[in-house]
PDB file of N, CA and C in Angstrom:
ATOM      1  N   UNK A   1       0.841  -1.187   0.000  1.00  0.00           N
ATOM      2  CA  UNK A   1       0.000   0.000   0.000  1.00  0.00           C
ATOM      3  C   UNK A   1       0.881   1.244   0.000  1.00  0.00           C
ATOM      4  N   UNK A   2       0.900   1.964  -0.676  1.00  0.00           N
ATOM      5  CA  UNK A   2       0.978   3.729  -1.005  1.00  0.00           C
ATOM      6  C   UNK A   2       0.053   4.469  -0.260  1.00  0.00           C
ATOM      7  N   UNK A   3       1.018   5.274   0.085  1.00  0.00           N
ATOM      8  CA  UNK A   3      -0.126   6.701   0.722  1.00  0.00           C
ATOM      9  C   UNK A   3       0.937   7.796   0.446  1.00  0.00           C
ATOM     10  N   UNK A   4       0.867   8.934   1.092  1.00  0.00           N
ATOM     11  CA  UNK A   4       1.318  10.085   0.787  1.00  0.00           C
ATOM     12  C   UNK A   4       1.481  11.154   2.056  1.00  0.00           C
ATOM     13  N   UNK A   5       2.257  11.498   2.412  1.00  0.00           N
ATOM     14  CA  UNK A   5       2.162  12.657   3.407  1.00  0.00           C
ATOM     15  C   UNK A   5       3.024  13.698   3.602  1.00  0.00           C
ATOM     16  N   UNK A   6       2.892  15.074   4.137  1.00  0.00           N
ATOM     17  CA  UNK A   6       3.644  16.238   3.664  1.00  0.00           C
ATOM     18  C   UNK A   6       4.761  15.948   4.844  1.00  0.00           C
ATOM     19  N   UNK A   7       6.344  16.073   4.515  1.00  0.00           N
ATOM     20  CA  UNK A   7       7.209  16.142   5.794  1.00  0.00           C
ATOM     21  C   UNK A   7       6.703  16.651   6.520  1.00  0.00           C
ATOM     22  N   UNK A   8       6.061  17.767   6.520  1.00  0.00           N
ATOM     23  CA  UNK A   8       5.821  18.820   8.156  1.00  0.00           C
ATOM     24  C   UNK A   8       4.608  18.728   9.154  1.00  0.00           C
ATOM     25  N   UNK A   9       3.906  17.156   8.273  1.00  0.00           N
ATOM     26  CA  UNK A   9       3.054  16.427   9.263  1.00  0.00           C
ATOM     27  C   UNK A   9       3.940  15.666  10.460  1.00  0.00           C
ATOM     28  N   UNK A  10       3.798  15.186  11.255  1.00  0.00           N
ATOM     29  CA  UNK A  10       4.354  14.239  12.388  1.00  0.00           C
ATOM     30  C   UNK A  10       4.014  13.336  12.155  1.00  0.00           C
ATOM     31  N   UNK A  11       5.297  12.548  11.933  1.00  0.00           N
ATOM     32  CA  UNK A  11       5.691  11.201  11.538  1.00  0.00           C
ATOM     33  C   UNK A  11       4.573  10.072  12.496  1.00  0.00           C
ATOM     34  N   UNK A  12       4.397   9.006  11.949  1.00  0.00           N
ATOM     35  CA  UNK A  12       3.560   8.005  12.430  1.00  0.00           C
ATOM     36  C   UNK A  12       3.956   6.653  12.707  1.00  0.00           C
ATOM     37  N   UNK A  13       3.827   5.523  13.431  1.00  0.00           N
ATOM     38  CA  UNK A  13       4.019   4.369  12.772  1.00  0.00           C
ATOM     39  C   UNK A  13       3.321   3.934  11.974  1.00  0.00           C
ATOM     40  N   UNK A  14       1.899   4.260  11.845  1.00  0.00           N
ATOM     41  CA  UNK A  14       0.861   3.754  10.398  1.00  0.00           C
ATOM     42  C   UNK A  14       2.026   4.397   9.100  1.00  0.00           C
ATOM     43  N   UNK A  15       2.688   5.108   9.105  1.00  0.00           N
ATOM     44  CA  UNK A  15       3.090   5.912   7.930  1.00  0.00           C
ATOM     45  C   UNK A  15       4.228   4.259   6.838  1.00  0.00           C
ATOM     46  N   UNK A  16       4.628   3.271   8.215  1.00  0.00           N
ATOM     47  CA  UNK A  16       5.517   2.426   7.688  1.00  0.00           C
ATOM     48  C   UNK A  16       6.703   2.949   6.755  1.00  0.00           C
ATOM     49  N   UNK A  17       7.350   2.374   6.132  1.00  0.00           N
ATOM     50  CA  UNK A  17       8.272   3.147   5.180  1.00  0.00           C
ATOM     51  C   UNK A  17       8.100   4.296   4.564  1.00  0.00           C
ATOM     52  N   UNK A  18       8.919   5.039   5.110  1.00  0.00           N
ATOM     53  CA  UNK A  18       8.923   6.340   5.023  1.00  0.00           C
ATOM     54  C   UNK A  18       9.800   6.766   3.595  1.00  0.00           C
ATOM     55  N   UNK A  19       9.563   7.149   3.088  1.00  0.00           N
ATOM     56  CA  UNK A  19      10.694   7.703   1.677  1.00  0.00           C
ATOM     57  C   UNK A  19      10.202   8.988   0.919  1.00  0.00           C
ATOM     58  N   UNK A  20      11.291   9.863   1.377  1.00  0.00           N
ATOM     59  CA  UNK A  20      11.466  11.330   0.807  1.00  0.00           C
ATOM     60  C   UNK A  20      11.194  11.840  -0.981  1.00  0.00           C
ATOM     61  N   UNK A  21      10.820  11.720  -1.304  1.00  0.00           N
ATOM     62  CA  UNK A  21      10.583  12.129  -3.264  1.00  0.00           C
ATOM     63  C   UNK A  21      10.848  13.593  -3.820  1.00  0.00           C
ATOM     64  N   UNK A  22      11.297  13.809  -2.812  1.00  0.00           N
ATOM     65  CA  UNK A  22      11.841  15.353  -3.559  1.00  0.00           C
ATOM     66  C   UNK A  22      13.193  15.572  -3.767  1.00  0.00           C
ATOM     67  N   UNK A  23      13.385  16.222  -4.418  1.00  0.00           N
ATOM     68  CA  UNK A  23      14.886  16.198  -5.399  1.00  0.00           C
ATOM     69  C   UNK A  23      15.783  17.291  -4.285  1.00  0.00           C
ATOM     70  N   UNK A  24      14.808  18.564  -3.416  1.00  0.00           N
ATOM     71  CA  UNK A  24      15.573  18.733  -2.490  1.00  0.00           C
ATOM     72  C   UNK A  24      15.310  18.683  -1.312  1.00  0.00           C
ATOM     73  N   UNK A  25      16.204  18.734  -0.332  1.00  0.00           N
ATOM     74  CA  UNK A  25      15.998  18.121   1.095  1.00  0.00           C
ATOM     75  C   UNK A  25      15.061  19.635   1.525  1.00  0.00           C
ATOM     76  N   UNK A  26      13.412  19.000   2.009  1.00  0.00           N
ATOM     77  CA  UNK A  26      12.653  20.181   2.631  1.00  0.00           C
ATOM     78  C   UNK A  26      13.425  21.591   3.540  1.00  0.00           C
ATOM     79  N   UNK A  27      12.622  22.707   3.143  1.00  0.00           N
ATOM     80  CA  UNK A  27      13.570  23.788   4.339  1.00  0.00           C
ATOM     81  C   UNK A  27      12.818  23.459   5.892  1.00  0.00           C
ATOM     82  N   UNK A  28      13.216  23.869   6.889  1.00  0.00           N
ATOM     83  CA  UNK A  28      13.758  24.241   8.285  1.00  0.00           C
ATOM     84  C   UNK A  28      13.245  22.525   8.594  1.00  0.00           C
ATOM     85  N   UNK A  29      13.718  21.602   8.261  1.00  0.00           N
ATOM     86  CA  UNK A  29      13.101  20.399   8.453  1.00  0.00           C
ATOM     87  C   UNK A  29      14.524  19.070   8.884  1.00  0.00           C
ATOM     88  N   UNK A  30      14.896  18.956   9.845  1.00  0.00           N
ATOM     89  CA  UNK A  30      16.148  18.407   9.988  1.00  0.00           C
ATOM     90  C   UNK A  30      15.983  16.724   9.894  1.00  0.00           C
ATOM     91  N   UNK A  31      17.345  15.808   9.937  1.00  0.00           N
ATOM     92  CA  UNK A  31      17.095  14.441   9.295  1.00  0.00           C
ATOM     93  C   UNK A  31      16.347  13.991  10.137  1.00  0.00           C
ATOM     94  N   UNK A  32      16.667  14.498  11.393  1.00  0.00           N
ATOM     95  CA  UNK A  32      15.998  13.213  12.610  1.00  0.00           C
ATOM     96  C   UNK A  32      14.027  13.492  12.991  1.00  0.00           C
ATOM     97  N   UNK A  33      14.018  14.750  12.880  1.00  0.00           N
ATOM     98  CA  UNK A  33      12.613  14.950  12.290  1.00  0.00           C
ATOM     99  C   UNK A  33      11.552  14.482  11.524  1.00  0.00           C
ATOM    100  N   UNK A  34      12.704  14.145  10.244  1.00  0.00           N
ATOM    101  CA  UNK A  34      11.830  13.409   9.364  1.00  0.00           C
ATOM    102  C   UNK A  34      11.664  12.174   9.575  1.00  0.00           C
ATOM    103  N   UNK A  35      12.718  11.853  10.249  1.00  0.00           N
ATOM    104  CA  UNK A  35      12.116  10.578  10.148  1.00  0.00           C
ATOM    105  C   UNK A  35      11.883   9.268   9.491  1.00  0.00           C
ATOM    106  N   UNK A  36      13.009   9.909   8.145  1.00  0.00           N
ATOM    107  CA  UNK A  36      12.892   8.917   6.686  1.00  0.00           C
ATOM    108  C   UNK A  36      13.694   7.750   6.871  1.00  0.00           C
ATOM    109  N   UNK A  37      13.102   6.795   6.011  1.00  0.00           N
ATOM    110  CA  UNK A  37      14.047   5.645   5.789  1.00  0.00           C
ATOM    111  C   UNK A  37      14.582   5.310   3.992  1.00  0.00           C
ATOM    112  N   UNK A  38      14.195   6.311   3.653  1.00  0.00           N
ATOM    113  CA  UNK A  38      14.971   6.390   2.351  1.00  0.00           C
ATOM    114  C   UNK A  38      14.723   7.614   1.724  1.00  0.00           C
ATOM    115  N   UNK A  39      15.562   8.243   0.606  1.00  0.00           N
ATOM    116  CA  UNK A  39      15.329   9.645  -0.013  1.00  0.00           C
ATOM    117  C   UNK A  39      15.936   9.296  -1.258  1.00  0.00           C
ATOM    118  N   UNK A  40      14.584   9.615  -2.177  1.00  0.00           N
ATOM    119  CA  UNK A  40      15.210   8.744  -3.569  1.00  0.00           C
ATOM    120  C   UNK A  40      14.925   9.986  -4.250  1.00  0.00           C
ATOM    121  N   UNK A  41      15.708  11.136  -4.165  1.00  0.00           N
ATOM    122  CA  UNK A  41      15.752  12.529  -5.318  1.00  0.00           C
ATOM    123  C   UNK A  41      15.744  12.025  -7.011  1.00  0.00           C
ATOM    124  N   UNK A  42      16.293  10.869  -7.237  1.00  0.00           N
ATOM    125  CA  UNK A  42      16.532  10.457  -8.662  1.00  0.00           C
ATOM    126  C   UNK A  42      14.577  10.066  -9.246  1.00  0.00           C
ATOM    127  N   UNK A  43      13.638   9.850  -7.888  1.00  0.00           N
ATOM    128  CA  UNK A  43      12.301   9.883  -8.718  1.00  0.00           C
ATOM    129  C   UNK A  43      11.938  11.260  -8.919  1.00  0.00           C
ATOM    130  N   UNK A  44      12.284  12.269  -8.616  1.00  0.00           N
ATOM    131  CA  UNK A  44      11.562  13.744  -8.573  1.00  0.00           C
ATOM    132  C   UNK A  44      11.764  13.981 -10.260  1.00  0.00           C
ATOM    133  N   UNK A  45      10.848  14.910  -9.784  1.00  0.00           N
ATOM    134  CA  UNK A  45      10.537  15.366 -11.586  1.00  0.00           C
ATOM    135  C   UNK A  45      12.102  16.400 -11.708  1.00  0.00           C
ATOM    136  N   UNK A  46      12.323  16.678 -13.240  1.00  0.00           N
ATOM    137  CA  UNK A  46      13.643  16.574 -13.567  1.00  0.00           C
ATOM    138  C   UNK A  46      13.181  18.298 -12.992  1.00  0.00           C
ATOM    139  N   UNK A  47      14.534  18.931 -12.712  1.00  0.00           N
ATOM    140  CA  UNK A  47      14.474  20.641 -12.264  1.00  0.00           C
ATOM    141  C   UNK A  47      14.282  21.745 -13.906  1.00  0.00           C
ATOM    142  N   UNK A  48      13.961  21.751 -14.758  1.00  0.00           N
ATOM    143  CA  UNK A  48      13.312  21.888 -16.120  1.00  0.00           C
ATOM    144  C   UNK A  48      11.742  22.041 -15.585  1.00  0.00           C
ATOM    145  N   UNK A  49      11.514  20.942 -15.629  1.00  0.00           N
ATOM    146  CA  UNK A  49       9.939  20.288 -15.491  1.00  0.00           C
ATOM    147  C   UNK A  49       9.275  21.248 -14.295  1.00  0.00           C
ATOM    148  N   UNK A  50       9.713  20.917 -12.646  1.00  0.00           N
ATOM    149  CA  UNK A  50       9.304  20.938 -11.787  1.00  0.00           C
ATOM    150  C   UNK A  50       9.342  22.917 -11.919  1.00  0.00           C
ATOM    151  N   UNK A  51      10.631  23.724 -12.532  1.00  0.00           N
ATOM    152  CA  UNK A  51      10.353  25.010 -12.628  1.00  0.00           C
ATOM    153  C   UNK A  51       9.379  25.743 -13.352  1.00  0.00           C
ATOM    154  N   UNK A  52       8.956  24.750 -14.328  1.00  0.00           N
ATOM    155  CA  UNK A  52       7.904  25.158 -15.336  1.00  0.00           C
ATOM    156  C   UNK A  52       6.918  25.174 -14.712  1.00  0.00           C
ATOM    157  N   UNK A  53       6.488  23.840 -14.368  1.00  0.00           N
ATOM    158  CA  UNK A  53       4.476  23.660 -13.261  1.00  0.00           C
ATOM    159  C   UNK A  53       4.993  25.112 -12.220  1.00  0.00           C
ATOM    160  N   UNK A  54       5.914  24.976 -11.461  1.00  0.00           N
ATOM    161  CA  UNK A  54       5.875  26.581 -10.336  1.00  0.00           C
ATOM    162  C   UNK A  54       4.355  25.877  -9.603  1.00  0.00           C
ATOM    163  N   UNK A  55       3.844  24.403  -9.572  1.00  0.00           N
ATOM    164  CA  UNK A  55       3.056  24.750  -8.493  1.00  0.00           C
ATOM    165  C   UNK A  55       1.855  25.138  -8.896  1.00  0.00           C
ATOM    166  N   UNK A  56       1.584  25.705 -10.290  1.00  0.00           N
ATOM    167  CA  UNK A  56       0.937  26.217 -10.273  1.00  0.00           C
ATOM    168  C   UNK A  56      -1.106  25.481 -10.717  1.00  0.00           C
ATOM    169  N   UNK A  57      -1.994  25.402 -10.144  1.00  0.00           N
ATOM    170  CA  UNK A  57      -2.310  24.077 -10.628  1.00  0.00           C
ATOM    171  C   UNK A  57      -3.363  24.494 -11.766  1.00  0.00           C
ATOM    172  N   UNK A  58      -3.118  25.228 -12.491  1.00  0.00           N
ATOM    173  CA  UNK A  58      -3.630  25.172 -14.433  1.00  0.00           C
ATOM    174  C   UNK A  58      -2.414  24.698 -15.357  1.00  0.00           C
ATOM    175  N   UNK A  59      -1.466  24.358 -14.571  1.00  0.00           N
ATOM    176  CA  UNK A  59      -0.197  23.644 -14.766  1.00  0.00           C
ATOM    177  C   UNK A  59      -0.741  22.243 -14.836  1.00  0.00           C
ATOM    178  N   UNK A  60      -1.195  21.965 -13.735  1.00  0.00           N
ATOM    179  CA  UNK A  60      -0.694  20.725 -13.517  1.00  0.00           C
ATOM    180  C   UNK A  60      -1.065  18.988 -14.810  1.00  0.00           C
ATOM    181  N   UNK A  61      -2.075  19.607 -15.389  1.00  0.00           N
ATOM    182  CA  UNK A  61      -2.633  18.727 -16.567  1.00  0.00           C
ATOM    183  C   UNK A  61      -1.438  18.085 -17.616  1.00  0.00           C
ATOM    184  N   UNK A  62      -0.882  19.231 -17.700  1.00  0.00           N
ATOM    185  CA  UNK A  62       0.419  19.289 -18.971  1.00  0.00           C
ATOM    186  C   UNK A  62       1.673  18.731 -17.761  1.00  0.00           C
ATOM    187  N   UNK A  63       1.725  18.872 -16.708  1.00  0.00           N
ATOM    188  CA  UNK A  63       2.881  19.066 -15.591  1.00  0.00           C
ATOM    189  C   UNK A  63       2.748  16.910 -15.456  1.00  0.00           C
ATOM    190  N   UNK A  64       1.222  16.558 -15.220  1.00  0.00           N
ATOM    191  CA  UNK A  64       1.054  15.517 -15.275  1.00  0.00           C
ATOM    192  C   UNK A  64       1.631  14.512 -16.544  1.00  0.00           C
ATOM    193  N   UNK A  65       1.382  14.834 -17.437  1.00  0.00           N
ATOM    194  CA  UNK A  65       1.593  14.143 -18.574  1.00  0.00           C
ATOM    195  C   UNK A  65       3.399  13.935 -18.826  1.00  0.00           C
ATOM    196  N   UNK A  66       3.845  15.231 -18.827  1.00  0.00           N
ATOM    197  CA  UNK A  66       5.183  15.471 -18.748  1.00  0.00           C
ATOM    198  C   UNK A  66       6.038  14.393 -18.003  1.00  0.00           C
ATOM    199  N   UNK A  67       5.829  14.717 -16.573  1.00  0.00           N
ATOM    200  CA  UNK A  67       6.318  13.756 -15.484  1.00  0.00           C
ATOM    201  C   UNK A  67       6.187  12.413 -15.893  1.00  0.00           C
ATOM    202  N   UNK A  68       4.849  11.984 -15.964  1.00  0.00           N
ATOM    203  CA  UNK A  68       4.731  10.557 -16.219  1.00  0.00           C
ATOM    204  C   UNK A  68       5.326   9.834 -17.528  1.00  0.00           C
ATOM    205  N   UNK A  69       5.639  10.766 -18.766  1.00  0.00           N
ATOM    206  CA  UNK A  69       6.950  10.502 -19.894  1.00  0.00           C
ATOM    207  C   UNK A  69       8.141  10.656 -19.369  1.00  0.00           C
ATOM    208  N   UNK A  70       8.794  11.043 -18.304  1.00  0.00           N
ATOM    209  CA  UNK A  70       9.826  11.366 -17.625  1.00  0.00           C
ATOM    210  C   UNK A  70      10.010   9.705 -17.006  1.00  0.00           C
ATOM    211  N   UNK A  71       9.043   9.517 -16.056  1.00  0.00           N
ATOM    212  CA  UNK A  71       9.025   8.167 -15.347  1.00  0.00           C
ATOM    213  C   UNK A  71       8.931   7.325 -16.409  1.00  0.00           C
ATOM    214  N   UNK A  72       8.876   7.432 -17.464  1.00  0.00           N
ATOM    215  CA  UNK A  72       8.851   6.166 -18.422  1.00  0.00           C
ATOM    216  C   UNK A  72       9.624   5.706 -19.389  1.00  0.00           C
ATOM    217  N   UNK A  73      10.323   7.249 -19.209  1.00  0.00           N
ATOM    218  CA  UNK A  73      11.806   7.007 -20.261  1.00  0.00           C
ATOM    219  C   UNK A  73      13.021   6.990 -19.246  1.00  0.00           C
ATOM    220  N   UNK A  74      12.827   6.857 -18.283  1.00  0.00           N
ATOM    221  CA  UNK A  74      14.556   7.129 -17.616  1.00  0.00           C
ATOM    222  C   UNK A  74      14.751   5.868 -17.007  1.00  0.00           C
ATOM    223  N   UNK A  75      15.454   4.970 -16.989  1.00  0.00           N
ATOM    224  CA  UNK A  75      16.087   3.764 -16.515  1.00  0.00           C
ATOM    225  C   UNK A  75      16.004   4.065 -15.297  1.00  0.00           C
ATOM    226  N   UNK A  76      16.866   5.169 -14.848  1.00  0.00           N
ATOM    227  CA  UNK A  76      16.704   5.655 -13.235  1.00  0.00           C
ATOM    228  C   UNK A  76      15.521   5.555 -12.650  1.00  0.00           C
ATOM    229  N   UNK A  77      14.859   6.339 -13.402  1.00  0.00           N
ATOM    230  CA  UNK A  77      13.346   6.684 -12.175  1.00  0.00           C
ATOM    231  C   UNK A  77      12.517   5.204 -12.278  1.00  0.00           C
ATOM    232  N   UNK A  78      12.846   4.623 -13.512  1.00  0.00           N
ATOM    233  CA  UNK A  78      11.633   3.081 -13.707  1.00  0.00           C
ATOM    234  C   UNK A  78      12.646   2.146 -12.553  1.00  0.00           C
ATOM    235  N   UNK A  79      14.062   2.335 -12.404  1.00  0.00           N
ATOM    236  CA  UNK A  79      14.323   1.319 -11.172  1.00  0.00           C
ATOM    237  C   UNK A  79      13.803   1.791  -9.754  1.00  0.00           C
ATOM    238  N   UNK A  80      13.625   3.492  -9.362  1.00  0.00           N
ATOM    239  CA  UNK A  80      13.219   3.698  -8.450  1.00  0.00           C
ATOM    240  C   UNK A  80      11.875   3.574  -8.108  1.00  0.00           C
ATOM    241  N   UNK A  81      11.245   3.351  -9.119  1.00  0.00           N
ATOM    242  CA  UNK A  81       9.158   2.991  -9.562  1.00  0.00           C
ATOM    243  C   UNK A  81       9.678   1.498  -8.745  1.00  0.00           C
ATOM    244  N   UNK A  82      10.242   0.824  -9.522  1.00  0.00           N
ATOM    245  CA  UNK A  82      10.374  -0.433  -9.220  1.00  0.00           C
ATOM    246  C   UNK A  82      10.258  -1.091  -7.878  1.00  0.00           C
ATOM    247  N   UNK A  83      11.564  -0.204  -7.344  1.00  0.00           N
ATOM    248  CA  UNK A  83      11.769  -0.296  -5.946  1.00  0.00           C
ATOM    249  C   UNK A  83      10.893   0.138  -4.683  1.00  0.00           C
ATOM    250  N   UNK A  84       9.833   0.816  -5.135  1.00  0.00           N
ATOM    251  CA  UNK A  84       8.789   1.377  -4.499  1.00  0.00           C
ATOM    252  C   UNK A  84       7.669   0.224  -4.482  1.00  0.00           C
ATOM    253  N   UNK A  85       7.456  -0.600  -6.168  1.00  0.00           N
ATOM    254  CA  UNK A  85       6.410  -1.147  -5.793  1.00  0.00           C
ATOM    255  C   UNK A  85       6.705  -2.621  -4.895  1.00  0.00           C
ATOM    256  N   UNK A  86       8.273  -3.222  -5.282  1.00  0.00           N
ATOM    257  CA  UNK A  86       8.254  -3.697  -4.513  1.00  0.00           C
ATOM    258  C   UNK A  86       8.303  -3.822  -2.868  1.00  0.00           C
ATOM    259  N   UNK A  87       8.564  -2.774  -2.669  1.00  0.00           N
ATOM    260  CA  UNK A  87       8.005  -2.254  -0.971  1.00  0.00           C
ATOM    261  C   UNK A  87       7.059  -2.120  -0.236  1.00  0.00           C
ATOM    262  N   UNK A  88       6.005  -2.094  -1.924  1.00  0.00           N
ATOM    263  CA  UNK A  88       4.936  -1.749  -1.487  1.00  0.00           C
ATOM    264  C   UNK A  88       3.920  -3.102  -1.403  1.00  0.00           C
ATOM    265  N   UNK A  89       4.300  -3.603  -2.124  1.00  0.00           N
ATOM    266  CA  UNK A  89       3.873  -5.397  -1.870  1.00  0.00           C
ATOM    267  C   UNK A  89       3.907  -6.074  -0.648  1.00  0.00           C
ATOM    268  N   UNK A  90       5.219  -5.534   0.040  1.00  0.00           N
ATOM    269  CA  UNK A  90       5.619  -6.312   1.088  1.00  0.00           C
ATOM    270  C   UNK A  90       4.871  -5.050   2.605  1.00  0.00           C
ATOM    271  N   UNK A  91       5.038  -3.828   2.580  1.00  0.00           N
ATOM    272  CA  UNK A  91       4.330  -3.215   3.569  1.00  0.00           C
ATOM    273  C   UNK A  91       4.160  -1.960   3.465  1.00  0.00           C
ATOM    274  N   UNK A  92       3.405  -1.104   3.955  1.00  0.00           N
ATOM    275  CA  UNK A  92       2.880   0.012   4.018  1.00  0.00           C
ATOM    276  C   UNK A  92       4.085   0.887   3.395  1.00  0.00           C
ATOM    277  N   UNK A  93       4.105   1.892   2.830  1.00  0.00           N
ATOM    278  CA  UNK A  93       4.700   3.036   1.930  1.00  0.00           C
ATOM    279  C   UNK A  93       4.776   4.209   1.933  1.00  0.00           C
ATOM    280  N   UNK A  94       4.951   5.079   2.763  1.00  0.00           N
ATOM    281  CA  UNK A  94       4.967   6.384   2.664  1.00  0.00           C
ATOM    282  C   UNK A  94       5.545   7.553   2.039  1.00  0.00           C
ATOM    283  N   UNK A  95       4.754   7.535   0.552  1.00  0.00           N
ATOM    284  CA  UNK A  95       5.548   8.944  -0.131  1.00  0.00           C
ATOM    285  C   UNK A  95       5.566  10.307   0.842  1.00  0.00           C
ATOM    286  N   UNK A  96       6.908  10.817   0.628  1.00  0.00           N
ATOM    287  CA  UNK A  96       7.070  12.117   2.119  1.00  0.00           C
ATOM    288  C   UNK A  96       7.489  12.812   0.802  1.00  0.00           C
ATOM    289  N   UNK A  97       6.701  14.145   1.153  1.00  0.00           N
ATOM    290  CA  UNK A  97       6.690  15.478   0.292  1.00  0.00           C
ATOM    291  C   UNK A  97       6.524  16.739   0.482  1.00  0.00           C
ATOM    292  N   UNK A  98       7.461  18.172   0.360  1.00  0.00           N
ATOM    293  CA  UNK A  98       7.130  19.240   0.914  1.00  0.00           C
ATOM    294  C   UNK A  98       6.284  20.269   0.341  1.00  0.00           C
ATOM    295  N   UNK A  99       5.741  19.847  -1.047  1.00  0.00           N
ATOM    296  CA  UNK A  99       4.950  20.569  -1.173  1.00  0.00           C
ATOM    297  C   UNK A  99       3.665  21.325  -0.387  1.00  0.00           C
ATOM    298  N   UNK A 100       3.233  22.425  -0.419  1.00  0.00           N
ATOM    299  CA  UNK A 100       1.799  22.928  -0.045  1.00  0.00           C
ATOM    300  C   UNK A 100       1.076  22.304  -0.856  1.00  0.00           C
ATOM    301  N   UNK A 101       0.587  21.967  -1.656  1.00  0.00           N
ATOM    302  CA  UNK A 101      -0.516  21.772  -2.393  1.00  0.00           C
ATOM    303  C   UNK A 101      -0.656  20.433  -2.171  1.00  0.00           C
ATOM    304  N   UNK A 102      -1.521  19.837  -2.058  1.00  0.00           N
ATOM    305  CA  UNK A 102      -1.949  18.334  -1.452  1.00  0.00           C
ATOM    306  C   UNK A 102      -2.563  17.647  -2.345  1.00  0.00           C
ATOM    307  N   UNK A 103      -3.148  18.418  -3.992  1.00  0.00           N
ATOM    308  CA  UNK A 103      -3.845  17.364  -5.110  1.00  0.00           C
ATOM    309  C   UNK A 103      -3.179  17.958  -6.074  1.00  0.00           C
ATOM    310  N   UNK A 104      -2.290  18.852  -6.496  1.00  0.00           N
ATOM    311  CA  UNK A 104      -1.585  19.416  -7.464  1.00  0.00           C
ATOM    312  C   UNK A 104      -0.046  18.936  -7.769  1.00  0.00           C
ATOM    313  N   UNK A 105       0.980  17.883  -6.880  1.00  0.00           N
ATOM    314  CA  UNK A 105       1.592  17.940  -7.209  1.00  0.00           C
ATOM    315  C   UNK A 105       2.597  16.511  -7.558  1.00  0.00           C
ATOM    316  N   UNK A 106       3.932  16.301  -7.455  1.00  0.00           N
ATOM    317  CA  UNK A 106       4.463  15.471  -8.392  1.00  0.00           C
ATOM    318  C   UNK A 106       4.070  13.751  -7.610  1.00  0.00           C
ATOM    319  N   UNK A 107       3.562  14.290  -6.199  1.00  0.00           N
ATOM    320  CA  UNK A 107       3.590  13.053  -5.596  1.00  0.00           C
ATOM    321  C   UNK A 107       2.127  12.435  -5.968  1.00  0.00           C
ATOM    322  N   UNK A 108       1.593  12.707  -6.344  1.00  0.00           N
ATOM    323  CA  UNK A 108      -0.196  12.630  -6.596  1.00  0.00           C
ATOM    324  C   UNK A 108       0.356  11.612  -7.990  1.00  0.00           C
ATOM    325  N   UNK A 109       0.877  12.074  -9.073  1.00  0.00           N
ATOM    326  CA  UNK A 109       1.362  11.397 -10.127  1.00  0.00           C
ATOM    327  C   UNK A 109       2.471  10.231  -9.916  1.00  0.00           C
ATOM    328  N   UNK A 110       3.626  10.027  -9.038  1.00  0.00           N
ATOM    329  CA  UNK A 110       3.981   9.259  -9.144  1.00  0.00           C
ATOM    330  C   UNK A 110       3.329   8.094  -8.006  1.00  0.00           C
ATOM    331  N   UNK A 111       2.421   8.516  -6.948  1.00  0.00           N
ATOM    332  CA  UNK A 111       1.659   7.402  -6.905  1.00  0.00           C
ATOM    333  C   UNK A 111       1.013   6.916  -7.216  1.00  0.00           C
ATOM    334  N   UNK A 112      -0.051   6.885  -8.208  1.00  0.00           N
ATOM    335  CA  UNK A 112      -0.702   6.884  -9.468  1.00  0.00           C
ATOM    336  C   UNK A 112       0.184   5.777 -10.254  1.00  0.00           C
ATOM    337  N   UNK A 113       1.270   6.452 -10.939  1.00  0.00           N
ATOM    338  CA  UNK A 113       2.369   5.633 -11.652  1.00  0.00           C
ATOM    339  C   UNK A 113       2.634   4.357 -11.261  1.00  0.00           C
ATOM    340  N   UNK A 114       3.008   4.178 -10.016  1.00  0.00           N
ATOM    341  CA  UNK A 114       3.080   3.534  -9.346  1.00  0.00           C
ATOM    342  C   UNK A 114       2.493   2.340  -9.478  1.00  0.00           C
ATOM    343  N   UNK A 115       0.738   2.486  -8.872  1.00  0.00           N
ATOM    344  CA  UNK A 115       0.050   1.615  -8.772  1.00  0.00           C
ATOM    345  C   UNK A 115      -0.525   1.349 -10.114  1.00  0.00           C
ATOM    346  N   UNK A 116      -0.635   2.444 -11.299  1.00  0.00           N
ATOM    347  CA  UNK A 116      -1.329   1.949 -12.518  1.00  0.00           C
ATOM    348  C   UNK A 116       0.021   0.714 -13.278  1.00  0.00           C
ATOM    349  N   UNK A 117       1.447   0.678 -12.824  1.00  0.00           N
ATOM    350  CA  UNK A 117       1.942  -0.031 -13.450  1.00  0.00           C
ATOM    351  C   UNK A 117       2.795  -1.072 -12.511  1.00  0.00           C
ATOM    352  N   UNK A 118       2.078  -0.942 -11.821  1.00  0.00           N
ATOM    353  CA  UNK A 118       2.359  -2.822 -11.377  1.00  0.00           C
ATOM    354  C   UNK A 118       1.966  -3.818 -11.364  1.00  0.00           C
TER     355      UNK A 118
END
């Protein structure tokens, strides 16, 4: 199972594997805080991509499509897809993300990705 939650929520044990998806380490947010058990920057959307959307969500349609050709052409990010779903087979999953926006952004799509291709 996949779920999703913003770093600057308080960490859980329901949260189970914890893993960071952003390409940079959140601001005023230190390691032991988070709480992570893995930080895989190589799934984040490429810094091109992620400056273009800005977040913004009349972005995000085109921002969606983009990303998910990103996750489908890079060897990198399809071993880090990989490595997610198999984690996710075995126990709970927690995509950790600093965005504000909670249905607009890259983590909404690569969990999606995720589960539509396993």
């Amino acid at each position: 199972m996949i779920q999703m939650k913003r770093v600057y929520e308080e960490p859980s044990e329901e949260d189970g594997r914890r893993v960071l998806v952003d390409r940079v380490w959140p601001r005023g947010v230190s390691k032991e805080k988070a709480h992570l058990d893995e930080w895989m920057k190589e799934v984040a959307p490429s810094p091109d991509l992620r400056k273009w959307f800005g977040h913004k969500p009349e972005r995000f349609e085109g921002f969606k499509e983009s990303y998910r050709k990103e996750l489908e052409e890079s060897a990198e990010r399809q071993d880090a897809v990989a490595k997610l779903r198999d984690w996710a087979a075995e126990e709970k999953v927690t995509l950790v993300y600093a965005a504000k926006d909670q249905e607009h952004n890259h983590v909404v799509v690569l969990k999606d990705f995720v589960n539509d291709n396993g």
